[in-house]
N, C-alpha and C. Protein backbone atom coordinates (compact mmCIF):
# COMPACT_ATOMS: atom_id res chain seq x y z
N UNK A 1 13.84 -9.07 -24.39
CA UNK A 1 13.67 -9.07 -22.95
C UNK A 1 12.62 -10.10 -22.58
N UNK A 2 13.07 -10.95 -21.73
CA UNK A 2 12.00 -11.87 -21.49
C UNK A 2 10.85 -10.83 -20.03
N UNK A 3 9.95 -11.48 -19.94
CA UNK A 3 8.52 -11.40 -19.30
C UNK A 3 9.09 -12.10 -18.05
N UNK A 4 7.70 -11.92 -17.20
CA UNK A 4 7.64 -13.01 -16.05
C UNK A 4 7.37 -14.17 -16.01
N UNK A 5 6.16 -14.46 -16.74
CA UNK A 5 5.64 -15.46 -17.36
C UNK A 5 6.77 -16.57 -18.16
N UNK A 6 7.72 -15.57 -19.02
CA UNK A 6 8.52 -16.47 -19.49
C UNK A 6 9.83 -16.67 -18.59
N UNK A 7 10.22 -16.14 -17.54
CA UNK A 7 11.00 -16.87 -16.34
C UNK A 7 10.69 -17.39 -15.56
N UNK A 8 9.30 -17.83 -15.27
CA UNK A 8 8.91 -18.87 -14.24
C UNK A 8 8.47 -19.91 -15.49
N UNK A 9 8.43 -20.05 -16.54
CA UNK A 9 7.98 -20.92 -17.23
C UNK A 9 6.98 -21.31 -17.45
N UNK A 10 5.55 -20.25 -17.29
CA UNK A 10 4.43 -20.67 -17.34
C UNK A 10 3.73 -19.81 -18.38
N UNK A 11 4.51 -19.85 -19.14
CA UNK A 11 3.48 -18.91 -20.52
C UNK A 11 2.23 -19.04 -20.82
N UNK A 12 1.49 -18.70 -20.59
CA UNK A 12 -0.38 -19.09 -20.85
C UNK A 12 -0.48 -19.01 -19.96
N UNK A 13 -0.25 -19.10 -18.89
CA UNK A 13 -0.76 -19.45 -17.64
C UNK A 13 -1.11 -18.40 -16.77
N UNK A 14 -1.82 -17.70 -16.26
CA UNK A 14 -2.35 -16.74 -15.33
C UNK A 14 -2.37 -16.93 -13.74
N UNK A 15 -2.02 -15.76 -13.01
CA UNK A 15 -1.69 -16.06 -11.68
C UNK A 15 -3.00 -15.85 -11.03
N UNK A 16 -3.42 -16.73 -10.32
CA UNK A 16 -4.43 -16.59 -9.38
C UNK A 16 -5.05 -15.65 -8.68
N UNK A 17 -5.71 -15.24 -8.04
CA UNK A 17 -6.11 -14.03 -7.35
C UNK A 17 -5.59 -14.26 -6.04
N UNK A 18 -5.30 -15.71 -5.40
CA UNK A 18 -4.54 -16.16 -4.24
C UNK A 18 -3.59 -15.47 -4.17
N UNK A 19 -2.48 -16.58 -5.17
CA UNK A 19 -1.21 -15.78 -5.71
C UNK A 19 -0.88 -14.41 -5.75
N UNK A 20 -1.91 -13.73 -6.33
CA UNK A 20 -1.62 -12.34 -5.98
C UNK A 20 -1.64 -11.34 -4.97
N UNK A 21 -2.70 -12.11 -4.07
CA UNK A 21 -2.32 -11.39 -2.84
C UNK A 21 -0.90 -12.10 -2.07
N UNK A 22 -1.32 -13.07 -2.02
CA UNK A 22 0.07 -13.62 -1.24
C UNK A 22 1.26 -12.64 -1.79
N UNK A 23 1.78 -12.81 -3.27
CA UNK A 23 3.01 -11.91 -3.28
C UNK A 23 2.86 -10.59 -3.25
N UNK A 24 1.55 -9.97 -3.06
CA UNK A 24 1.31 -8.31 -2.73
C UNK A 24 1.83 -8.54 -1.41
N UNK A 25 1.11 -9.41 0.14
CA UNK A 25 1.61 -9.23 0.98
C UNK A 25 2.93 -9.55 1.47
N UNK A 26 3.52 -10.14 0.45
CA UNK A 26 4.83 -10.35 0.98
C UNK A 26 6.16 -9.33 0.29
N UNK A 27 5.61 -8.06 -0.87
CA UNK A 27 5.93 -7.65 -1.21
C UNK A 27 6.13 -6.02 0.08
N UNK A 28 4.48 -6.04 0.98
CA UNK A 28 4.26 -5.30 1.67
C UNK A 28 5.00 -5.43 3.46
N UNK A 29 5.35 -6.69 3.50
CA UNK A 29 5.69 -6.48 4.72
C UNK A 29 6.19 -7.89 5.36
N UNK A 30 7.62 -7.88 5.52
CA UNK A 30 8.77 -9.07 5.74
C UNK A 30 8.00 -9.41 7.27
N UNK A 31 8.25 -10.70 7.63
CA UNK A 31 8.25 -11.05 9.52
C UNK A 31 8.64 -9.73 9.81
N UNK A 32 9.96 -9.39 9.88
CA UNK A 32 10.64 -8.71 10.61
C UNK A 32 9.98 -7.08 10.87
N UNK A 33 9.18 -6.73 10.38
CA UNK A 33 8.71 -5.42 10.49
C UNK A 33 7.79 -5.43 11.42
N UNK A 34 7.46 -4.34 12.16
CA UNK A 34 6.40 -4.27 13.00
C UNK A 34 4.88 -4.01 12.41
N UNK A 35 3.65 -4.37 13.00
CA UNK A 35 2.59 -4.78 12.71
C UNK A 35 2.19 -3.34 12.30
N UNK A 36 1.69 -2.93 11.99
CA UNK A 36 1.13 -1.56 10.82
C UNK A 36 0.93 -0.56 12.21
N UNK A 37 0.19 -1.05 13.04
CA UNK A 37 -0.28 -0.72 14.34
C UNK A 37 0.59 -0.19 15.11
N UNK A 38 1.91 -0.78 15.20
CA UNK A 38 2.78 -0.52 16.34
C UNK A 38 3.27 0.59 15.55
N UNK A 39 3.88 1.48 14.37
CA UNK A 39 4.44 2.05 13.83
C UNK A 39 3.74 3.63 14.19
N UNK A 40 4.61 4.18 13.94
CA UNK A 40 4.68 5.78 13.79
C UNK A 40 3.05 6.36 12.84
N UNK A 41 2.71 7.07 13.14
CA UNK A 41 1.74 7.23 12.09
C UNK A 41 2.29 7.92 10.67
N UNK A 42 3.54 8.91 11.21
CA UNK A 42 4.37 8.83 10.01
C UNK A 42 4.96 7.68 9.02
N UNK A 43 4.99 6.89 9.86
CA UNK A 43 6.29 5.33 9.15
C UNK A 43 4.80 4.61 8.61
N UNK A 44 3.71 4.65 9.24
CA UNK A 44 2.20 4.15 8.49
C UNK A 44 2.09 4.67 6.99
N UNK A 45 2.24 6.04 7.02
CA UNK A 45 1.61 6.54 6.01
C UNK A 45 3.13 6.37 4.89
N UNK A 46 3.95 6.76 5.22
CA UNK A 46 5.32 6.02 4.06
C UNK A 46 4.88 4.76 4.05
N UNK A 47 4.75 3.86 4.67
CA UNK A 47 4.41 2.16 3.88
C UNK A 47 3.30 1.98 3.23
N UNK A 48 2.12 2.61 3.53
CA UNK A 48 0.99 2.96 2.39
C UNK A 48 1.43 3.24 1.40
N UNK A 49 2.01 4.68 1.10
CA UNK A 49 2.01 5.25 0.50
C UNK A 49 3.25 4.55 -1.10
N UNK A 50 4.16 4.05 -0.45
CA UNK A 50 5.20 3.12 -0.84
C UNK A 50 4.08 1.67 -1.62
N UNK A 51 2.84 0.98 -0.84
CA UNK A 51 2.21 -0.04 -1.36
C UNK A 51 1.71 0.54 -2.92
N UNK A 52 0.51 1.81 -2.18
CA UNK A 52 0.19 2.34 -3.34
C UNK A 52 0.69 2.95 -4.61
N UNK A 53 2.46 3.12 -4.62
CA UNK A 53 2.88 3.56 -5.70
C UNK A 53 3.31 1.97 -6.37
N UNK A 54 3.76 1.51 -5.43
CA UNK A 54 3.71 -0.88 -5.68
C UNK A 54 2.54 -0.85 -7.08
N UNK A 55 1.71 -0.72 -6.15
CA UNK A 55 0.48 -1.06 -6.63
C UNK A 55 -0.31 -0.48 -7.85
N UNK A 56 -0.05 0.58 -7.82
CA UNK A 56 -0.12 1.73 -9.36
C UNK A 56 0.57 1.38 -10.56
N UNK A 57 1.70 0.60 -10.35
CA UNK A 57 2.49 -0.15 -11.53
C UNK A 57 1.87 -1.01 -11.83
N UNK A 58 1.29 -2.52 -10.86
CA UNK A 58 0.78 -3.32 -11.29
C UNK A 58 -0.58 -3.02 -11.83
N UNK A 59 -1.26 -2.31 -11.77
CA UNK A 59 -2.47 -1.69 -12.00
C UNK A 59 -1.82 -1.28 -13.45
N UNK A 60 -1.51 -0.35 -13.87
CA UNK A 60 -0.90 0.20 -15.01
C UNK A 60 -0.32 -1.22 -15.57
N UNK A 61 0.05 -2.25 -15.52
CA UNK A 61 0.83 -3.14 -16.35
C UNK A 61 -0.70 -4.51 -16.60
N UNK A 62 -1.42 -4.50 -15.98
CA UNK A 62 -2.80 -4.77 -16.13
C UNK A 62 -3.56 -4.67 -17.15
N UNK A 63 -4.05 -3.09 -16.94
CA UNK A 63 -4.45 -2.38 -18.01
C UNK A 63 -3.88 -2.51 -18.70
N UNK A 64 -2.74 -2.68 -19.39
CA UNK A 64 -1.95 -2.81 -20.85
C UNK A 64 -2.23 -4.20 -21.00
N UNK A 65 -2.30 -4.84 -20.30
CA UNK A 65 -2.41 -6.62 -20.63
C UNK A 65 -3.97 -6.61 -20.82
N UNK A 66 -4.85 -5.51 -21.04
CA UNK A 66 -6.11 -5.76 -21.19
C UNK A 66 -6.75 -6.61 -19.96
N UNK A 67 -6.40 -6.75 -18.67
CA UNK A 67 -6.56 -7.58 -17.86
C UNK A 67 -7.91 -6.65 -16.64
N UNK A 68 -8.75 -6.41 -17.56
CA UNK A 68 -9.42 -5.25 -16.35
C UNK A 68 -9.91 -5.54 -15.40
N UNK A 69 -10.55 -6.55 -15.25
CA UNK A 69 -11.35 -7.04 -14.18
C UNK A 69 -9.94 -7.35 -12.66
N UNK A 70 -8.94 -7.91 -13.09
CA UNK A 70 -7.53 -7.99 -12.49
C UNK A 70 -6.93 -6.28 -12.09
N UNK A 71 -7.16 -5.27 -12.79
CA UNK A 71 -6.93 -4.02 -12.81
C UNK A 71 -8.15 -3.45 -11.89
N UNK A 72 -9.20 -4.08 -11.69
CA UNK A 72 -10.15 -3.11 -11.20
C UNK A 72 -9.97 -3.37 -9.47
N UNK A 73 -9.29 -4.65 -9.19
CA UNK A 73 -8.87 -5.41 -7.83
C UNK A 73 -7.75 -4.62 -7.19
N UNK A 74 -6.81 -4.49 -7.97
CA UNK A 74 -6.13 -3.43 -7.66
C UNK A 74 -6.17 -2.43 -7.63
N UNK A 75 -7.27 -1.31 -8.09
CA UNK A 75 -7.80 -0.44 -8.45
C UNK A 75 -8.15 -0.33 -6.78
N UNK A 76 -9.20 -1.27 -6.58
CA UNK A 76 -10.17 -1.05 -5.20
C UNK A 76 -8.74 -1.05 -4.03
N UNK A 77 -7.87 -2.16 -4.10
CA UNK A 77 -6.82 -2.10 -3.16
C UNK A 77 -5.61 -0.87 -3.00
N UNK A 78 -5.95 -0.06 -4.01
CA UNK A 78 -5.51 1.41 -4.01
C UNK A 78 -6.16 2.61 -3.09
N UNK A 79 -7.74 1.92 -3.60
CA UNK A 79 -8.88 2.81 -2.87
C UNK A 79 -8.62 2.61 -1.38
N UNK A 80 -8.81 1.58 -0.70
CA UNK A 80 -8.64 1.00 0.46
C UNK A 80 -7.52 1.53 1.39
N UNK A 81 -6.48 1.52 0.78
CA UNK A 81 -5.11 1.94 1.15
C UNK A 81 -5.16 3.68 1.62
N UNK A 82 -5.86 4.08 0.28
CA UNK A 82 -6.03 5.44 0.44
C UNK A 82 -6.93 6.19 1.77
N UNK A 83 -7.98 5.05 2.08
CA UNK A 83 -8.97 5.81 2.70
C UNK A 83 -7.98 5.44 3.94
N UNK A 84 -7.07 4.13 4.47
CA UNK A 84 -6.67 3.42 5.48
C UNK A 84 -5.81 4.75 6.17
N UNK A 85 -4.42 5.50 5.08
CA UNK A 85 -4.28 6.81 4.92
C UNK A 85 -4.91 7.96 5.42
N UNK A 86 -5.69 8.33 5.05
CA UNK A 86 -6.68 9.42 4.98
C UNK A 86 -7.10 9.04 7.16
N UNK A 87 -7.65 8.28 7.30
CA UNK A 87 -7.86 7.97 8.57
C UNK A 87 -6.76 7.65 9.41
N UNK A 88 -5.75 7.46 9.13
CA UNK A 88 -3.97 7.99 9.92
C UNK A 88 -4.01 9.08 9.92
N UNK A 89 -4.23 9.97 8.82
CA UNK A 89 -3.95 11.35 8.50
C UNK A 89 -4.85 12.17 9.85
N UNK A 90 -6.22 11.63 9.68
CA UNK A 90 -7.41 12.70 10.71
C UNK A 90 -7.04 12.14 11.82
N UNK A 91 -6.75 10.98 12.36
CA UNK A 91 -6.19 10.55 14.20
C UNK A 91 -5.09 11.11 14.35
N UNK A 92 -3.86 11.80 13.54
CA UNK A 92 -2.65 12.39 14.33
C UNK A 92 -3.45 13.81 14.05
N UNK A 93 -4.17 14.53 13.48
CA UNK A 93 -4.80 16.04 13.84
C UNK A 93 -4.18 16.20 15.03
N UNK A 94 -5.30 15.42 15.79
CA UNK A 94 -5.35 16.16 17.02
C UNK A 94 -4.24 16.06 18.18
N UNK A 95 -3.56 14.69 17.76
CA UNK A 95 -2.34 14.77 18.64
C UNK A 95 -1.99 16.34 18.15
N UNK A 96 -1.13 16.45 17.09
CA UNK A 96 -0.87 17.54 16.58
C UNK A 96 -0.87 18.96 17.28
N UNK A 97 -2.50 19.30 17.03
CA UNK A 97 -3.17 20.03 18.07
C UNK A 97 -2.83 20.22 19.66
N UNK A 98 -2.83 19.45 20.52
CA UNK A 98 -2.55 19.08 21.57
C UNK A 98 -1.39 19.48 21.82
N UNK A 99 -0.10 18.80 20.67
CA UNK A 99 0.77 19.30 20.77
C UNK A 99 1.16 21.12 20.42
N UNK A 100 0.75 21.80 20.59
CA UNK A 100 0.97 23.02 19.66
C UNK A 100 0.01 23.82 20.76
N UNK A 101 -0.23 23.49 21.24
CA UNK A 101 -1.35 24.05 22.84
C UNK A 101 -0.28 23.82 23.51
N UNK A 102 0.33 22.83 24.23
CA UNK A 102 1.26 22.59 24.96
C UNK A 102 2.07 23.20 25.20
N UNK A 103 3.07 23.80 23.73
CA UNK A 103 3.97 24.37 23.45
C UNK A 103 3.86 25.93 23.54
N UNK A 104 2.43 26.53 23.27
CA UNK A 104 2.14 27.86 23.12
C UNK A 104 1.93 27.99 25.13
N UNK A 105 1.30 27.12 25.84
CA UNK A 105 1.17 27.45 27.04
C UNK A 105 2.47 27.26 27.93
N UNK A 106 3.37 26.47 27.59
CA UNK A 106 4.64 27.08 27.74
C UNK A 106 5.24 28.14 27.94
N UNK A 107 5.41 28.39 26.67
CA UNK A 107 5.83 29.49 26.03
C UNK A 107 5.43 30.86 26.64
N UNK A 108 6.81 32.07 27.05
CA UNK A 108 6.56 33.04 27.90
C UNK A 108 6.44 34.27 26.81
């Protein structure tokens, strides 16, 4: 089974830290999608959540390449993702809330 390295033809050769974000972000999100912002806080947290499982492979295929310092970048861009998450998660609470008051004062 060939590698990556050996289908782009650059054996020895190591991808940049540029390079790697560039194809993280283009792995994360085509023109065509809407800006993280405009989305659902549901459809937010599936495209996180979708980066960070992305991203857990390359992290895991890292670490096997002994590549840690490259593993620890992705490591933090896991962290990041997570907390980005976590703070979607606590701003729909209270919609939530709001909603569920609404519905109970309705309600006969």
């Amino acid at each position: 089974m060939m590698n990556m390295k050996q289908m782009l033809g650059e054996v020895g050769r190591t991808i940049s830290n540029r390079d790697m974000q560039l194809a993280q972000q283009m792995m994360g999100m085509s023109d065509n999608e809407p800006m993280m912002q405009d989305r659902s806080p549901e459809n937010q947290i599936f495209s996180i959540n979708a980066q960070i499982e992305n991203l857990k492979k390359s992290y895991n295929m890292l670490v096997n390449a002994q590549e840690f310092d490259r593993a620890q970048e992705v490591a933090n861009q896991i962290n990041m993702l997570d907390v980005q998450k976590t703070q979607i998660q606590a701003q729909n609470v209270p919609q939530q809330d709001q909603i569920s008051s609404l519905l109970e004062s309705i309600s006969i």
